[in-house]
PDB file of N, CA and C in Angstrom:
ATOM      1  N   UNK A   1       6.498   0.050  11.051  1.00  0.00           N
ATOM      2  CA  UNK A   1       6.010   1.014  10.094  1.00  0.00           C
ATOM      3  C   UNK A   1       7.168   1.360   9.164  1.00  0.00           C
ATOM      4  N   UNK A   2       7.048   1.529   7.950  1.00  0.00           N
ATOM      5  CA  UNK A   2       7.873   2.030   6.935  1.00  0.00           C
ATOM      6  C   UNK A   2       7.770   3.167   5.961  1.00  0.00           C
ATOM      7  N   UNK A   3       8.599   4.108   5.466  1.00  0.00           N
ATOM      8  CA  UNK A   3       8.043   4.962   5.181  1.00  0.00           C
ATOM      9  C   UNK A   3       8.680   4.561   3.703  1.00  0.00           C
ATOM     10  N   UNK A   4       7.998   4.536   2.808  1.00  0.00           N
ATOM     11  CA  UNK A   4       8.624   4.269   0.783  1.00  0.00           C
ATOM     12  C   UNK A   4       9.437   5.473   0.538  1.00  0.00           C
ATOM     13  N   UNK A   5      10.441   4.848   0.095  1.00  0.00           N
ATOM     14  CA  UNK A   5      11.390   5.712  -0.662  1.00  0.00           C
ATOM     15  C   UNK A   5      11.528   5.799  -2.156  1.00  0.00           C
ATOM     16  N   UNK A   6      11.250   4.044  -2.121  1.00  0.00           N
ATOM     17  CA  UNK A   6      11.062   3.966  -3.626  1.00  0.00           C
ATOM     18  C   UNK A   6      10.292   2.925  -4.102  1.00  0.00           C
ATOM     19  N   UNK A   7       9.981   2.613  -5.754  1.00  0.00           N
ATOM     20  CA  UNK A   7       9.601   1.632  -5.652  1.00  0.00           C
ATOM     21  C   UNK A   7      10.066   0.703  -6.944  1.00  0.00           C
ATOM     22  N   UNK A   8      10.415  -0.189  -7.079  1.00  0.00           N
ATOM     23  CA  UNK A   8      11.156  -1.049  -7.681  1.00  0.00           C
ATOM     24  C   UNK A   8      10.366  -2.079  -8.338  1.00  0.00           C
ATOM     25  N   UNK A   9      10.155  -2.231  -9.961  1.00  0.00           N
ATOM     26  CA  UNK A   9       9.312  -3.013 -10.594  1.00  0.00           C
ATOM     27  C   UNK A   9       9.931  -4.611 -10.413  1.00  0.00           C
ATOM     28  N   UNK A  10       8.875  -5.490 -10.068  1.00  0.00           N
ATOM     29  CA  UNK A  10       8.780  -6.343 -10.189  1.00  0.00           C
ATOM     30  C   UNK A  10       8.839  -7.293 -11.498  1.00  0.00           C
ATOM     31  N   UNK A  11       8.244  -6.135 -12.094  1.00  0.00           N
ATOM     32  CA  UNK A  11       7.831  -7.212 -13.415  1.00  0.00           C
ATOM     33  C   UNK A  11       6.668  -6.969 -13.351  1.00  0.00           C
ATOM     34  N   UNK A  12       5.965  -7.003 -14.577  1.00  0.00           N
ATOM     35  CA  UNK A  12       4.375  -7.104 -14.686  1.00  0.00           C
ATOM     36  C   UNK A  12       4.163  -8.244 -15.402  1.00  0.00           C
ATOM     37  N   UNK A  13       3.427  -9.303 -15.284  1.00  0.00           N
ATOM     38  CA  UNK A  13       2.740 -10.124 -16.046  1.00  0.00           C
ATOM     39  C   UNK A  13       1.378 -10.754 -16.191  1.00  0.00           C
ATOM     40  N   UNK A  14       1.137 -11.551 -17.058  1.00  0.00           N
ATOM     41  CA  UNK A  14      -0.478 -11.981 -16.779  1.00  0.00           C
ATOM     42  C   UNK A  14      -0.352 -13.457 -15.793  1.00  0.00           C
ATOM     43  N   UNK A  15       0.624 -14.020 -15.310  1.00  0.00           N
ATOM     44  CA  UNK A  15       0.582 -14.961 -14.803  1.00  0.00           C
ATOM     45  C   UNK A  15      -0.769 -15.682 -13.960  1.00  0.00           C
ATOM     46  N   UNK A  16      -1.702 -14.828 -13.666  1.00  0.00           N
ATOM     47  CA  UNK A  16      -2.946 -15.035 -12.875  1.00  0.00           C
ATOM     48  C   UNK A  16      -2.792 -15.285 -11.207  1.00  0.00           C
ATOM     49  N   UNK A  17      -0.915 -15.090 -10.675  1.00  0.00           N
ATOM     50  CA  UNK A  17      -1.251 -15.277  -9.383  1.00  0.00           C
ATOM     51  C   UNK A  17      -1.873 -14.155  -8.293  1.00  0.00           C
ATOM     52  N   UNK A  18      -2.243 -14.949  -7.447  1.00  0.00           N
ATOM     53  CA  UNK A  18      -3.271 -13.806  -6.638  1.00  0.00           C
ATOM     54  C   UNK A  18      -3.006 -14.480  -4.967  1.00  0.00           C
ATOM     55  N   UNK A  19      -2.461 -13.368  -4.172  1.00  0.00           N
ATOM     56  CA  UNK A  19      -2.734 -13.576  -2.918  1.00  0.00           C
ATOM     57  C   UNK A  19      -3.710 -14.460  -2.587  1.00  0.00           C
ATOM     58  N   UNK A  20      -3.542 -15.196  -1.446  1.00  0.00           N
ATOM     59  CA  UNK A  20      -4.297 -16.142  -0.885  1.00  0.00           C
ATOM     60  C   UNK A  20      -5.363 -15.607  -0.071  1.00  0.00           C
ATOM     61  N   UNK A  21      -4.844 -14.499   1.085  1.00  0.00           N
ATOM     62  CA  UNK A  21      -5.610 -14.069   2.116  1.00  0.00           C
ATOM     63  C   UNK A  21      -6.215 -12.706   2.085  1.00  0.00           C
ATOM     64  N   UNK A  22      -7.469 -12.476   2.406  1.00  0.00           N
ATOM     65  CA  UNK A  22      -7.985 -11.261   2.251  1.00  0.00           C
ATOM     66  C   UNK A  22      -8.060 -10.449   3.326  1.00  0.00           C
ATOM     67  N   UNK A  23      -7.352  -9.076   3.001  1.00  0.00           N
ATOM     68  CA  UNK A  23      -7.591  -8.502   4.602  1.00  0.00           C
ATOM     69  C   UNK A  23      -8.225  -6.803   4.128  1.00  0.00           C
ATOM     70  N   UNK A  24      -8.288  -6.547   5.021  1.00  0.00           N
ATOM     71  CA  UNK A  24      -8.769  -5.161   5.201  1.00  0.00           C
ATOM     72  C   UNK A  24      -7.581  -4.133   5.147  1.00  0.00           C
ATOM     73  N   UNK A  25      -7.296  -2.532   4.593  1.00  0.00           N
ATOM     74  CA  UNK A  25      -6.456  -1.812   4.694  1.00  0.00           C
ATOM     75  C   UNK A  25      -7.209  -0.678   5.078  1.00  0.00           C
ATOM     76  N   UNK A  26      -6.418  -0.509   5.984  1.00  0.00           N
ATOM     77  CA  UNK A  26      -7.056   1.121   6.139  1.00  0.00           C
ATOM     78  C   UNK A  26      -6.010   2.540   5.930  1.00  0.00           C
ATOM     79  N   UNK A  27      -6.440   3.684   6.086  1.00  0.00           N
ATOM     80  CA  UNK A  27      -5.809   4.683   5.897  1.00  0.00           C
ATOM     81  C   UNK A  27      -5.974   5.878   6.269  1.00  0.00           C
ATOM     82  N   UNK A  28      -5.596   7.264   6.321  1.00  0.00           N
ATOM     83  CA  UNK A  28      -5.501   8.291   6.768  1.00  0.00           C
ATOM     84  C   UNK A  28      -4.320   8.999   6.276  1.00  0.00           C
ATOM     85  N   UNK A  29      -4.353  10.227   6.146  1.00  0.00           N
ATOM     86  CA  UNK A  29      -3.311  11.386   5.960  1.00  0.00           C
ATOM     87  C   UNK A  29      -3.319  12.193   7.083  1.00  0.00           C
ATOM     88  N   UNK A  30      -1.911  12.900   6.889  1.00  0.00           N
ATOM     89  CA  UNK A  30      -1.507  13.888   8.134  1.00  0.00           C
ATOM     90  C   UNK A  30      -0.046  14.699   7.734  1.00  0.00           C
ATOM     91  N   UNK A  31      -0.214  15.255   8.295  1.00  0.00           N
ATOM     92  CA  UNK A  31       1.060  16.383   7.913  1.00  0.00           C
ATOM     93  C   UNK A  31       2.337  16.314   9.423  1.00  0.00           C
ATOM     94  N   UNK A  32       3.609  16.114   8.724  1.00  0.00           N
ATOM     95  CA  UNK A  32       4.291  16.385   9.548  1.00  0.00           C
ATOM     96  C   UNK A  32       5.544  16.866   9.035  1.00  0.00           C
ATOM     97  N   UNK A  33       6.523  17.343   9.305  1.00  0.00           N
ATOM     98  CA  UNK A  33       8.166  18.006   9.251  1.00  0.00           C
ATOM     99  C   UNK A  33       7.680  18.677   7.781  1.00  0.00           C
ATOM    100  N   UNK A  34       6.414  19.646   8.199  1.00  0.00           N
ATOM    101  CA  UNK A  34       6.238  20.099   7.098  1.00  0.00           C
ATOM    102  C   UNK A  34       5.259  19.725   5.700  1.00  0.00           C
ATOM    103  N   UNK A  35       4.923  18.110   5.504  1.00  0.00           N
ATOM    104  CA  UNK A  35       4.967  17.438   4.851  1.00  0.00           C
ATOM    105  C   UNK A  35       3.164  16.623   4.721  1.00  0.00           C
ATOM    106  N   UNK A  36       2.696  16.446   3.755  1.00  0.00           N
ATOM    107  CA  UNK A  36       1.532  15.575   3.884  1.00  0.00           C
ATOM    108  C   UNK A  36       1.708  14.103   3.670  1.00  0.00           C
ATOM    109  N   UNK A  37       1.715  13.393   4.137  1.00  0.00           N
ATOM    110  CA  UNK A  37       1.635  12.011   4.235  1.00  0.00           C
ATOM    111  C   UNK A  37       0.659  11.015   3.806  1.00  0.00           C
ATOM    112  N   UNK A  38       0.140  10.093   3.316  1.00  0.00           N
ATOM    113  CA  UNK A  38      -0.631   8.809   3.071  1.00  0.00           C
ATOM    114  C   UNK A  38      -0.098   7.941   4.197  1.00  0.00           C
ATOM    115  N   UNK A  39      -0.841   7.542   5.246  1.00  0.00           N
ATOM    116  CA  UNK A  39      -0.496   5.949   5.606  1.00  0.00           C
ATOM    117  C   UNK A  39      -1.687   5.022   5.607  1.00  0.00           C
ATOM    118  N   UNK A  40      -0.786   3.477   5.276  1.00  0.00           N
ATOM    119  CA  UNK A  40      -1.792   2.888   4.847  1.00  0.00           C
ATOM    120  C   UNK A  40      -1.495   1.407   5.493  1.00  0.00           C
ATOM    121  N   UNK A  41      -2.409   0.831   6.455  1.00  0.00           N
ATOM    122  CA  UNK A  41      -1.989  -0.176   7.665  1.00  0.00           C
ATOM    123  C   UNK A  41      -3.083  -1.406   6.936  1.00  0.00           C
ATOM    124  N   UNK A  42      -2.249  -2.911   7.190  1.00  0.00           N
ATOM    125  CA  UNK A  42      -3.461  -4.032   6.584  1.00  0.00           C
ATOM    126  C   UNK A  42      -3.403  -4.343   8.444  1.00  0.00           C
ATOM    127  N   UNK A  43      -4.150  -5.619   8.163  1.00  0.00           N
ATOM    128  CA  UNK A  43      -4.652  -6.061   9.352  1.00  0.00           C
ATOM    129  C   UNK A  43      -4.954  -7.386   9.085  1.00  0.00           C
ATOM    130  N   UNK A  44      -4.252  -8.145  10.384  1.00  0.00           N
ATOM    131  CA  UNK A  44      -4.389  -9.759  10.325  1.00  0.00           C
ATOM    132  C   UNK A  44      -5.413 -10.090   9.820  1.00  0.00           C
ATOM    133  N   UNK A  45      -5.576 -11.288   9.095  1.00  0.00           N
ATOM    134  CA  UNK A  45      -6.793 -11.884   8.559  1.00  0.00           C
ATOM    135  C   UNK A  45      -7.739 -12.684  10.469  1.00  0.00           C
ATOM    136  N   UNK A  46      -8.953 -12.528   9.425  1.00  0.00           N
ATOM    137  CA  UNK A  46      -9.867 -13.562  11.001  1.00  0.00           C
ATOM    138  C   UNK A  46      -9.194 -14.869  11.026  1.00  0.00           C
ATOM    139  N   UNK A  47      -8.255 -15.223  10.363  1.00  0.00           N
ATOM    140  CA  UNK A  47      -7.651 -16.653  10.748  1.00  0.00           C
ATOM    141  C   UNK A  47      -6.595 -16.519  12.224  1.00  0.00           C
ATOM    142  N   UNK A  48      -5.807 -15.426  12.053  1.00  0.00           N
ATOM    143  CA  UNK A  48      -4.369 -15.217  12.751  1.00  0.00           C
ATOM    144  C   UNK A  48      -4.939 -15.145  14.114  1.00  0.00           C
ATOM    145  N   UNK A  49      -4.375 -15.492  15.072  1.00  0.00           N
ATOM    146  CA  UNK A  49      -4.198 -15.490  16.388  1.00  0.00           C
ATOM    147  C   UNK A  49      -4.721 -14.334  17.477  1.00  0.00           C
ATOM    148  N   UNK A  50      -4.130 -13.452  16.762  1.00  0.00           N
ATOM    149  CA  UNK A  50      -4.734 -11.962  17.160  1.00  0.00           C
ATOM    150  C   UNK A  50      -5.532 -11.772  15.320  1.00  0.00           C
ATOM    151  N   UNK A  51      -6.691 -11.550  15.452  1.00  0.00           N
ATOM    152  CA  UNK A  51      -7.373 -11.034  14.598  1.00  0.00           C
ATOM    153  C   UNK A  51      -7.213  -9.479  14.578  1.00  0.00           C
ATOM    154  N   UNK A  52      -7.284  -8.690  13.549  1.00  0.00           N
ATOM    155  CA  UNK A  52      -7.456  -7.354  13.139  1.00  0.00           C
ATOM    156  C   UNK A  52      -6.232  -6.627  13.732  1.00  0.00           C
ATOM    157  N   UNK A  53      -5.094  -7.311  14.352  1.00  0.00           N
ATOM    158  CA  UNK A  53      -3.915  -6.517  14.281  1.00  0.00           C
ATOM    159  C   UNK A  53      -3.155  -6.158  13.082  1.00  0.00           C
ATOM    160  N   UNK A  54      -2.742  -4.480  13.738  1.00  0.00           N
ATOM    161  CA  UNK A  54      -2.199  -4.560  12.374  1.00  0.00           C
ATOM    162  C   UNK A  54      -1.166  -5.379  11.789  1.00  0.00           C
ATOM    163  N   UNK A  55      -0.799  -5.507  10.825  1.00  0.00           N
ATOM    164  CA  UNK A  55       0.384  -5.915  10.616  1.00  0.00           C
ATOM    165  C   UNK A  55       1.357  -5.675   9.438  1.00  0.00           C
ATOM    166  N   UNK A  56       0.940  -4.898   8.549  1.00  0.00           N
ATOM    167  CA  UNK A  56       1.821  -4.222   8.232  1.00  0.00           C
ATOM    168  C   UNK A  56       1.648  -2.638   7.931  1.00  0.00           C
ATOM    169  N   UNK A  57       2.373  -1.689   7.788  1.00  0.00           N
ATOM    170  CA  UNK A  57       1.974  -0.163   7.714  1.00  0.00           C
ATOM    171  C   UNK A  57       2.892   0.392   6.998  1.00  0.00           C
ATOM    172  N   UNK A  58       2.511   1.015   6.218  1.00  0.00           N
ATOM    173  CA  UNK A  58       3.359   1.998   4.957  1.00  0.00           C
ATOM    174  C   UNK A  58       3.029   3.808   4.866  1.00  0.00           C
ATOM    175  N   UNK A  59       3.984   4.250   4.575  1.00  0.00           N
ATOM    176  CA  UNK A  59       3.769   5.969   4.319  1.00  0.00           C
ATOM    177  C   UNK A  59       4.062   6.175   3.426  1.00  0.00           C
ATOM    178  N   UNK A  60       3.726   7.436   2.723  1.00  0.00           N
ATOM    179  CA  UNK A  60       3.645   7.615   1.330  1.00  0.00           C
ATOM    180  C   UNK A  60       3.769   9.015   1.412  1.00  0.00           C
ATOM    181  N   UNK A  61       4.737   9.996   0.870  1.00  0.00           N
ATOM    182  CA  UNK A  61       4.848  11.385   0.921  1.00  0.00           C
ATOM    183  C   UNK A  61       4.417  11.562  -0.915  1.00  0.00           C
ATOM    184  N   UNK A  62       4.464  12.944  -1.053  1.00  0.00           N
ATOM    185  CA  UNK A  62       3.796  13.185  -1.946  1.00  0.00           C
ATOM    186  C   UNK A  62       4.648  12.471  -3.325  1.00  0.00           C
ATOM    187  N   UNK A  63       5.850  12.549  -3.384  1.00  0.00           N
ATOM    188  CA  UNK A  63       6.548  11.987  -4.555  1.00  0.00           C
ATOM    189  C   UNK A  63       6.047  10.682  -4.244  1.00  0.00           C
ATOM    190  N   UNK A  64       6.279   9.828  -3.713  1.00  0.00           N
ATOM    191  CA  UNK A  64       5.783   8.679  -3.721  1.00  0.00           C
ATOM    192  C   UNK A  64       4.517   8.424  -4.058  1.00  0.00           C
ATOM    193  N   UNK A  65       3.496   9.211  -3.674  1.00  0.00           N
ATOM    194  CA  UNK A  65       2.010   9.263  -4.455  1.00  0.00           C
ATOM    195  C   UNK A  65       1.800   9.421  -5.654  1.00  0.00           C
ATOM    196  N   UNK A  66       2.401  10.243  -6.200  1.00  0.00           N
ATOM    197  CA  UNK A  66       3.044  10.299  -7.596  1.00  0.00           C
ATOM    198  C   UNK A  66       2.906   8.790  -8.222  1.00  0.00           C
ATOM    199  N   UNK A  67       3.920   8.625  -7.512  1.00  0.00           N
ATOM    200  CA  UNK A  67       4.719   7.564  -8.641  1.00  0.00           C
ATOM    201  C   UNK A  67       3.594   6.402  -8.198  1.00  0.00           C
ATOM    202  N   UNK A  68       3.389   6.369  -7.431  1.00  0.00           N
ATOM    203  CA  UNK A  68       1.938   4.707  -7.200  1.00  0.00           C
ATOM    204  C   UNK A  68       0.815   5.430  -8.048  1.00  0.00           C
ATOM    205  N   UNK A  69       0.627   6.515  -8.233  1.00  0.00           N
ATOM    206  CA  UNK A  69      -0.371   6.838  -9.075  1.00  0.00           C
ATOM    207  C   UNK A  69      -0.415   6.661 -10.697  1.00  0.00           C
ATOM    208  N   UNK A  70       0.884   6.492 -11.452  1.00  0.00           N
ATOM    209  CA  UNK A  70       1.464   6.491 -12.210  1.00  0.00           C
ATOM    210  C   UNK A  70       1.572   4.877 -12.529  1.00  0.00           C
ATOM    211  N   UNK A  71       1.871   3.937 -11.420  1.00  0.00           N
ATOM    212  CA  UNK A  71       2.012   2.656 -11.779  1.00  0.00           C
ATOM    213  C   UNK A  71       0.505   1.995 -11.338  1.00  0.00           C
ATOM    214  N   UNK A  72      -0.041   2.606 -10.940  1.00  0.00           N
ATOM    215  CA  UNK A  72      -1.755   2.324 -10.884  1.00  0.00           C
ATOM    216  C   UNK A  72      -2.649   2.688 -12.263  1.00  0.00           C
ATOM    217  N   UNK A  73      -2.067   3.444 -12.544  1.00  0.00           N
ATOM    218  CA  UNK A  73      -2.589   3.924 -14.079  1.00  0.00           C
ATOM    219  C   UNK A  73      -1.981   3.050 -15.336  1.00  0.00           C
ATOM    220  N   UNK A  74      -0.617   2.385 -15.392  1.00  0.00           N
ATOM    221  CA  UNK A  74      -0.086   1.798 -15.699  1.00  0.00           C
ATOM    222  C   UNK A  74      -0.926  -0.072 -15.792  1.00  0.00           C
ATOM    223  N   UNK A  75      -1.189   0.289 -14.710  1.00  0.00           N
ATOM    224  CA  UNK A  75      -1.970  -1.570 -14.156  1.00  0.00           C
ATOM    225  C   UNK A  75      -3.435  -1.694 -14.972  1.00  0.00           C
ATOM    226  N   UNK A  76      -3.493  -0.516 -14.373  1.00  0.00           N
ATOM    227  CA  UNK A  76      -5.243  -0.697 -14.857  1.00  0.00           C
ATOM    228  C   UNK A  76      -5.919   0.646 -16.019  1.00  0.00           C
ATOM    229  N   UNK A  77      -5.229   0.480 -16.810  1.00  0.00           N
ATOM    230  CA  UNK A  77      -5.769   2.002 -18.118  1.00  0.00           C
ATOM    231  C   UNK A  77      -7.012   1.544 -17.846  1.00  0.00           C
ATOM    232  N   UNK A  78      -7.323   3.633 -17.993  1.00  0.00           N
ATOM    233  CA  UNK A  78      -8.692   4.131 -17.934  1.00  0.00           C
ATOM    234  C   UNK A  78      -9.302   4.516 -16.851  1.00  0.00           C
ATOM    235  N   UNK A  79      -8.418   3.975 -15.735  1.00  0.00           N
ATOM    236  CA  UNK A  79      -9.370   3.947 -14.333  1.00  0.00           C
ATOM    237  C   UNK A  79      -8.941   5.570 -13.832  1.00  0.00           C
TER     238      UNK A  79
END
């Protein structure tokens, strides 16, 4: 599990690449050391060995919501 500290542009372009594998993310909030949280867990594709484990998991405190909200608005004007 990881918790974002920051987030660091890649670059934006129209290149058209796109992940290969489709998985599911899930999520939930919770409060702790004070604090409200976002976490947000994907889960093996039905190909992998263990299906529907997780495998990767991220947290998101409120500055960080911020700022993905900001580069989400950025990606996709209007939404």
């Amino acid at each position: 599990m990881a918790r974002v500290t920051s987030f660091v542009s890649l670059g934006f372009s129209d290149r058209g690449r796109r992940m290969r594998t489709d998985v599911e993310c899930g999520y939930s909030s919770f409060h702790a050391d004070g604090e409200r949280y976002l976490h947000l867990e994907t889960y093996g594709s039905r190909d992998r060995e263990v299906p529907d484990k997780v495998s990767q998991s991220l947290e998101l405190d409120r500055a960080r919501a911020r700022e993905l909200k900001v580069l989400l608005e950025r990606a996709f004007p209007g939404i």
